[in-house]
C-alpha atoms as a PDB file:
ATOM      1  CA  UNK A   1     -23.966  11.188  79.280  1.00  0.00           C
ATOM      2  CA  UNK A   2     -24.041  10.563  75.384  1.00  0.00           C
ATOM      3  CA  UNK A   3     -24.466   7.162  74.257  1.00  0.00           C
ATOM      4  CA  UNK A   4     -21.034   5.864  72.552  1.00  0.00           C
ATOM      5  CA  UNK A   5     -20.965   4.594  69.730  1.00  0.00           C
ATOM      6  CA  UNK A   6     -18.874   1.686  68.711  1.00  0.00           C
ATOM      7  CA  UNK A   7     -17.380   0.745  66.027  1.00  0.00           C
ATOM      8  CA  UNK A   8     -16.648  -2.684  65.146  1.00  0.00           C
ATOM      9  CA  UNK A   9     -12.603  -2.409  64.423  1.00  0.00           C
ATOM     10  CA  UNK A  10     -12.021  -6.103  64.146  1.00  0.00           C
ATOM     11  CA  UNK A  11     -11.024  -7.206  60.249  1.00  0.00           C
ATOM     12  CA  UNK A  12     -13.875  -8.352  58.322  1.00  0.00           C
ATOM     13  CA  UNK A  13     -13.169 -12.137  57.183  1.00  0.00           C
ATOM     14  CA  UNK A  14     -13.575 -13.351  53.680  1.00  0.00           C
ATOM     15  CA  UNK A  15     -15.283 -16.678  53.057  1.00  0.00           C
ATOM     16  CA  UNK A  16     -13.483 -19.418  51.150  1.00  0.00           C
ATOM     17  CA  UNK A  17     -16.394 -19.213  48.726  1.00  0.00           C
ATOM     18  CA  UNK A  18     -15.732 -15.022  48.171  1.00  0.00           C
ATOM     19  CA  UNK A  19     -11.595 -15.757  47.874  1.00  0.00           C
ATOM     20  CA  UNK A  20     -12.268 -18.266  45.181  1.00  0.00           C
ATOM     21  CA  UNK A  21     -14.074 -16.007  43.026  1.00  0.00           C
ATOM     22  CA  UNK A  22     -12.127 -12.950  43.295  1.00  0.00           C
ATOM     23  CA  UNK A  23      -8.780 -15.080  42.962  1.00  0.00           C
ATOM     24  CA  UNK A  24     -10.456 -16.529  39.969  1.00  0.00           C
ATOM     25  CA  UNK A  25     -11.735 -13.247  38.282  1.00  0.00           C
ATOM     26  CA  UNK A  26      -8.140 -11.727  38.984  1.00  0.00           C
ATOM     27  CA  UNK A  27      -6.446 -14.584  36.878  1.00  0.00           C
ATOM     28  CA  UNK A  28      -9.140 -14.242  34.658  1.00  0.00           C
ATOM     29  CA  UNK A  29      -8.491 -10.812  33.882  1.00  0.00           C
ATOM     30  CA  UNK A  30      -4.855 -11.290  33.396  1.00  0.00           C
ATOM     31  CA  UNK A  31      -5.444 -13.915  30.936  1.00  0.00           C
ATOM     32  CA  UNK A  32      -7.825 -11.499  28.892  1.00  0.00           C
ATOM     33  CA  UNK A  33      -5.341  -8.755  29.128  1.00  0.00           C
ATOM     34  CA  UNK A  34      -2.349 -11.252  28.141  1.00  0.00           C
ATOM     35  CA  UNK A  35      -4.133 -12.247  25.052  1.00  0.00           C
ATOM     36  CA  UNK A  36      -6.301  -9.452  24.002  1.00  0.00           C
ATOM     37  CA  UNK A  37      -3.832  -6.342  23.997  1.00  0.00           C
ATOM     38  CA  UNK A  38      -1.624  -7.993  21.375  1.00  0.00           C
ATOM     39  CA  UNK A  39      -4.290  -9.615  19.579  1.00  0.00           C
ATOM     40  CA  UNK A  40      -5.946  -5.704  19.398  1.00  0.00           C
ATOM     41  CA  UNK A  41      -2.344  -4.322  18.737  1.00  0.00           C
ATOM     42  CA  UNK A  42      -1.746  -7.300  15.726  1.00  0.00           C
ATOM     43  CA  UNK A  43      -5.492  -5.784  14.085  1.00  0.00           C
ATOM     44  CA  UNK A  44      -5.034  -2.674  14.062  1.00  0.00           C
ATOM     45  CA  UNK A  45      -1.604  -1.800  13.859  1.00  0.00           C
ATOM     46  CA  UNK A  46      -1.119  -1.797  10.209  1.00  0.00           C
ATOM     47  CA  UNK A  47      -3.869   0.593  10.431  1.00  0.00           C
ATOM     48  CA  UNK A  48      -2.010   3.047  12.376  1.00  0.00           C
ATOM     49  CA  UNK A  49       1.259   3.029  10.088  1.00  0.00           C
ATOM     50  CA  UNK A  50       1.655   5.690   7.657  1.00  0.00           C
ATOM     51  CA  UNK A  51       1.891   5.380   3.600  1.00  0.00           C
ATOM     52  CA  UNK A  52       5.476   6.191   2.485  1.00  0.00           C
ATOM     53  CA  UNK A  53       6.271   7.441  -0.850  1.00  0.00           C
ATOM     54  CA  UNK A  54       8.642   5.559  -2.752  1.00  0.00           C
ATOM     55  CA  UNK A  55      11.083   6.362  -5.354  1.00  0.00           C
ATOM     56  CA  UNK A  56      11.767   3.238  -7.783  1.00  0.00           C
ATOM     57  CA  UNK A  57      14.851   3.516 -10.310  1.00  0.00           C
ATOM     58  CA  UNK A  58      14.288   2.468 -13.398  1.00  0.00           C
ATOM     59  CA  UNK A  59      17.348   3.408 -15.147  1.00  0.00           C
ATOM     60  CA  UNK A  60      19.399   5.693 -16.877  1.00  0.00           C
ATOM     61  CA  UNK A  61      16.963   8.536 -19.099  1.00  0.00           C
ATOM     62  CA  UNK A  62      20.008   8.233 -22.115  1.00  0.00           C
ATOM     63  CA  UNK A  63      17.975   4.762 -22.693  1.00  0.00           C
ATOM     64  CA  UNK A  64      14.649   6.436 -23.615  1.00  0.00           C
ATOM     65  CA  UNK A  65      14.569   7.153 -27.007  1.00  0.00           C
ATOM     66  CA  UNK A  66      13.124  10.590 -28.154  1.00  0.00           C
ATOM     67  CA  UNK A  67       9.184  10.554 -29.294  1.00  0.00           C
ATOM     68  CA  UNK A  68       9.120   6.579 -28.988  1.00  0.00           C
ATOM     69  CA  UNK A  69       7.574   5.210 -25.312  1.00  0.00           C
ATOM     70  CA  UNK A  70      10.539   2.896 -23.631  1.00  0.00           C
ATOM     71  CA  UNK A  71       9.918   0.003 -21.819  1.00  0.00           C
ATOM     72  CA  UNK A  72      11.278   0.330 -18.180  1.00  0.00           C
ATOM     73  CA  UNK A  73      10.760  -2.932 -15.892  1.00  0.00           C
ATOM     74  CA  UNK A  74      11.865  -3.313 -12.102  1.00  0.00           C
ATOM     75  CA  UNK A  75      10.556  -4.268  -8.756  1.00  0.00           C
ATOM     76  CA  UNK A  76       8.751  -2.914  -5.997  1.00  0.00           C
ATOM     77  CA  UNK A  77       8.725  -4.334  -2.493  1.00  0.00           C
ATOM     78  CA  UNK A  78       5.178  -3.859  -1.206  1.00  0.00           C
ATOM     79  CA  UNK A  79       3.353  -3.711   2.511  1.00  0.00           C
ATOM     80  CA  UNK A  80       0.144  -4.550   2.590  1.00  0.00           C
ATOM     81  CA  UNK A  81      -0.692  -4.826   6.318  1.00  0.00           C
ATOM     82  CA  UNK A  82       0.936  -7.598   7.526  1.00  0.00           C
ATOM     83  CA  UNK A  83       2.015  -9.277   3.982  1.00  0.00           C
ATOM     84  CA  UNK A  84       5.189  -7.869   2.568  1.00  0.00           C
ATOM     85  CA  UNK A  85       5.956  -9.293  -1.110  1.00  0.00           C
ATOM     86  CA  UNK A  86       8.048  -8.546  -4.228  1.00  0.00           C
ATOM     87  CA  UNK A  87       6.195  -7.299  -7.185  1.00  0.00           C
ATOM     88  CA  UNK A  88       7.351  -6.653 -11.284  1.00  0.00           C
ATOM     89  CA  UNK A  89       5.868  -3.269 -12.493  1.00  0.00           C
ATOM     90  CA  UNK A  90       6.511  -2.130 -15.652  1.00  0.00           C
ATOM     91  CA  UNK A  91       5.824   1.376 -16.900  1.00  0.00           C
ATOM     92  CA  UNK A  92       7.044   2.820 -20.411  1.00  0.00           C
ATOM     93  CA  UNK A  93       9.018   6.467 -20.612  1.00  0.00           C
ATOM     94  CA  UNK A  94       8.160   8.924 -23.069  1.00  0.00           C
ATOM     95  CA  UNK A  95       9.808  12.413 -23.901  1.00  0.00           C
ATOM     96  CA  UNK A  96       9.716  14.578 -26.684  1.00  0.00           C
ATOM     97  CA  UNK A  97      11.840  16.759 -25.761  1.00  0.00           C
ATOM     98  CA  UNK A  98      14.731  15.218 -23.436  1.00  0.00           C
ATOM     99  CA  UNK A  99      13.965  17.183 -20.357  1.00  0.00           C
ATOM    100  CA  UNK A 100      10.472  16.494 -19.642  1.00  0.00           C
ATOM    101  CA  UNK A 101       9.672  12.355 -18.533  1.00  0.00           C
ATOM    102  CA  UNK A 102       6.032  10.992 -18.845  1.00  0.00           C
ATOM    103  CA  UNK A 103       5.885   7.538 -16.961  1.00  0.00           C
ATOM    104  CA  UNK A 104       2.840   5.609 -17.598  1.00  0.00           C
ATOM    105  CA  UNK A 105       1.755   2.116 -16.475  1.00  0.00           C
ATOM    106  CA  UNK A 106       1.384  -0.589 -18.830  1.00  0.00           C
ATOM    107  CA  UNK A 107      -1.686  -1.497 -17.252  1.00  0.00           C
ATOM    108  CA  UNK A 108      -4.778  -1.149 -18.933  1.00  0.00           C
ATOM    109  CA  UNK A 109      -7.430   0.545 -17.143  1.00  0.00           C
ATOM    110  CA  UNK A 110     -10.536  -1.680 -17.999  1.00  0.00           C
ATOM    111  CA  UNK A 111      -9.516  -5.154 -16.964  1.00  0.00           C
ATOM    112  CA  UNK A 112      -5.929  -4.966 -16.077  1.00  0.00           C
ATOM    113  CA  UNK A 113      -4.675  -6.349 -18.904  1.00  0.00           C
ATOM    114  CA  UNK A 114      -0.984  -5.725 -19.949  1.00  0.00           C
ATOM    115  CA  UNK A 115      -0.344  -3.077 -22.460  1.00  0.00           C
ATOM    116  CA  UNK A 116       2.181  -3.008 -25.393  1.00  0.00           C
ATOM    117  CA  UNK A 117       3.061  -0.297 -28.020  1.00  0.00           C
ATOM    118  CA  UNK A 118       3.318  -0.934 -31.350  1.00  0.00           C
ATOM    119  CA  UNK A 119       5.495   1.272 -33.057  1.00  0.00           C
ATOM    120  CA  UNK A 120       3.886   1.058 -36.559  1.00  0.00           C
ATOM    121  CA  UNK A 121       1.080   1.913 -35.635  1.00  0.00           C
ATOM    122  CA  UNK A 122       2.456   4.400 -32.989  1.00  0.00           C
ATOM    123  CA  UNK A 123       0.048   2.730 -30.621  1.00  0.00           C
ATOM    124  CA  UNK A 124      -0.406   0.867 -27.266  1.00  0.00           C
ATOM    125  CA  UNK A 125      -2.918  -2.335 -27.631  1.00  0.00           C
ATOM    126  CA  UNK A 126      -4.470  -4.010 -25.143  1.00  0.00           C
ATOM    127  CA  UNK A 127      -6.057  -7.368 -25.232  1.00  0.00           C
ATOM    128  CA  UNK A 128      -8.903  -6.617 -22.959  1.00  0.00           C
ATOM    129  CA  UNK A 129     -11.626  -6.185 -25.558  1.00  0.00           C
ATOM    130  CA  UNK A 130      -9.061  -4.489 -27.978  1.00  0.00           C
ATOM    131  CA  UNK A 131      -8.661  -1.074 -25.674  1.00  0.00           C
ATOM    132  CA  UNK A 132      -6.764   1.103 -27.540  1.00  0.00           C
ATOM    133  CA  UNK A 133      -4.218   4.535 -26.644  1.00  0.00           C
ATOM    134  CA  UNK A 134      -2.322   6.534 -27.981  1.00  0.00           C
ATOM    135  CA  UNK A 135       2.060   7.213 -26.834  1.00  0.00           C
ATOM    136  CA  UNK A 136       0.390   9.714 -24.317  1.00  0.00           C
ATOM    137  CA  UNK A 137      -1.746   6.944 -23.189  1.00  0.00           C
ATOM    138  CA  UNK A 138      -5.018   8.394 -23.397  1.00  0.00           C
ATOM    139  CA  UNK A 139      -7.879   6.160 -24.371  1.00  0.00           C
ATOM    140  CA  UNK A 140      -8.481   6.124 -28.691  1.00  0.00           C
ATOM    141  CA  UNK A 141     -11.141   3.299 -28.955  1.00  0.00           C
ATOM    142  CA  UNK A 142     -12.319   0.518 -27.045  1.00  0.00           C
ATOM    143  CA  UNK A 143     -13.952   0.187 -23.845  1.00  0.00           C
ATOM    144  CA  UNK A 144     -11.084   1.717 -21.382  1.00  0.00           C
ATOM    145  CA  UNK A 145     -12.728   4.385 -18.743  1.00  0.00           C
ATOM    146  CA  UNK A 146      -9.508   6.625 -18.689  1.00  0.00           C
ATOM    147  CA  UNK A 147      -6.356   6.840 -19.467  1.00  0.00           C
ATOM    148  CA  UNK A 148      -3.292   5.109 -18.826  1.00  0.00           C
ATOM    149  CA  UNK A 149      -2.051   5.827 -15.276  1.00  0.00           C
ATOM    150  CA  UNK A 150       1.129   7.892 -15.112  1.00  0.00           C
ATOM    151  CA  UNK A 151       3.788   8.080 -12.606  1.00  0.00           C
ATOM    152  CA  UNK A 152       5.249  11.424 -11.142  1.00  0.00           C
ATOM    153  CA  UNK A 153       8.957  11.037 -12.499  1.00  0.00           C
ATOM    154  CA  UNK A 154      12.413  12.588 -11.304  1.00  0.00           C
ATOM    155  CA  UNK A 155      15.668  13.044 -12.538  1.00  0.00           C
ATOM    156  CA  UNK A 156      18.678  12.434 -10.195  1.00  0.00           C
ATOM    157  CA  UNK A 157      22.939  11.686 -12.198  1.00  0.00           C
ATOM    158  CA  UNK A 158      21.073  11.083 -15.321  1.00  0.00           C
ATOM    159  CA  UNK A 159      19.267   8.373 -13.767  1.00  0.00           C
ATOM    160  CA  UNK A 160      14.978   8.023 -13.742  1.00  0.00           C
ATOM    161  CA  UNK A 161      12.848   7.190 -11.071  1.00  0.00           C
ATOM    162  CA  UNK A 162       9.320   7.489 -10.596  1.00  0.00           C
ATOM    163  CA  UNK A 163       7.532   7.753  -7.046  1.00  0.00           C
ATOM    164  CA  UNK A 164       5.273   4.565  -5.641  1.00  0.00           C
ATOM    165  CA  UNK A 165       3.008   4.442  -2.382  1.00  0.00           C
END
């Protein structure tokens, strides 16, 4: 005859001690998970969102005056991450020709000083170490790196806009 072999069917018992910690571990876990998933999601969510292009209105193109940059003012909402605010750009308009719009920021591009044009001199001047362009904003004297920035423009009902991100 072969030897039987027996197996021990009975349910294994679990000591206070083991129940404690694996009850404890369990609620631990749930506690992470509770916390950490939206904390992870809150990070790097803004992350995971994609730029959109914007198209401002500035106003109607009969109010830019032919061979002389135009003053155009407005606001942009903006989304930074988390932190959505209101901001005032202001960009001047200039065409020589009626159909073709150059939109360029009046934002110097050495220490982010405010431009203006002066019309005498058929000039924008900055204050930032006397930077100055000329009405296609590129850089005539002064320290400035580059030009002015420009903004790609459209024409919808006679009306301008020029595209954010």
């Amino acid at each position: 005859m072969e030897p039987s072999s027996t197996v021990d069917a009975s349910p294994k018992e679990i000591s206070r001690r083991q129940f404690m910690s694996a009850a404890i571990a369990a609620m631990g876990g749930l506690i992470g998970a509770a916390l950490g998933l939206p904390a992870i999601a809150y990070i790097i969510g803004p992350a995971l969102t994609k730029k959109t292009e914007n198209w401002v209105r500035l106003g109607a193109v009969s109010k830019v005056e032919t061979g002389t940059p135009t003053l155009f003012k407005t606001t942009v909402q903006r989304q930074t991450g988390w932190i959505a605010d209101q901001q005032e750009i202001a960009v001047y308009v200039l065409t020589e020709d009626g159909q073709k719009y150059v939109a360029m920021s009046n934002i110097c591009t050495h220490l982010g000083c405010r431009v203006r044009w002066i019309a005498e001199q058929e000039r924008f001047f900055s204050p930032c170490h006397n930077g100055v362009f000329d009405k296609d904003g590129n850089v005539v004297s002064g320290p400035p790196p580059r030009p002015l920035d420009r903004f790609e423009t459209k024409i919808e009902d006679g009306v301008l806009y020029i595209r954010t991100v």
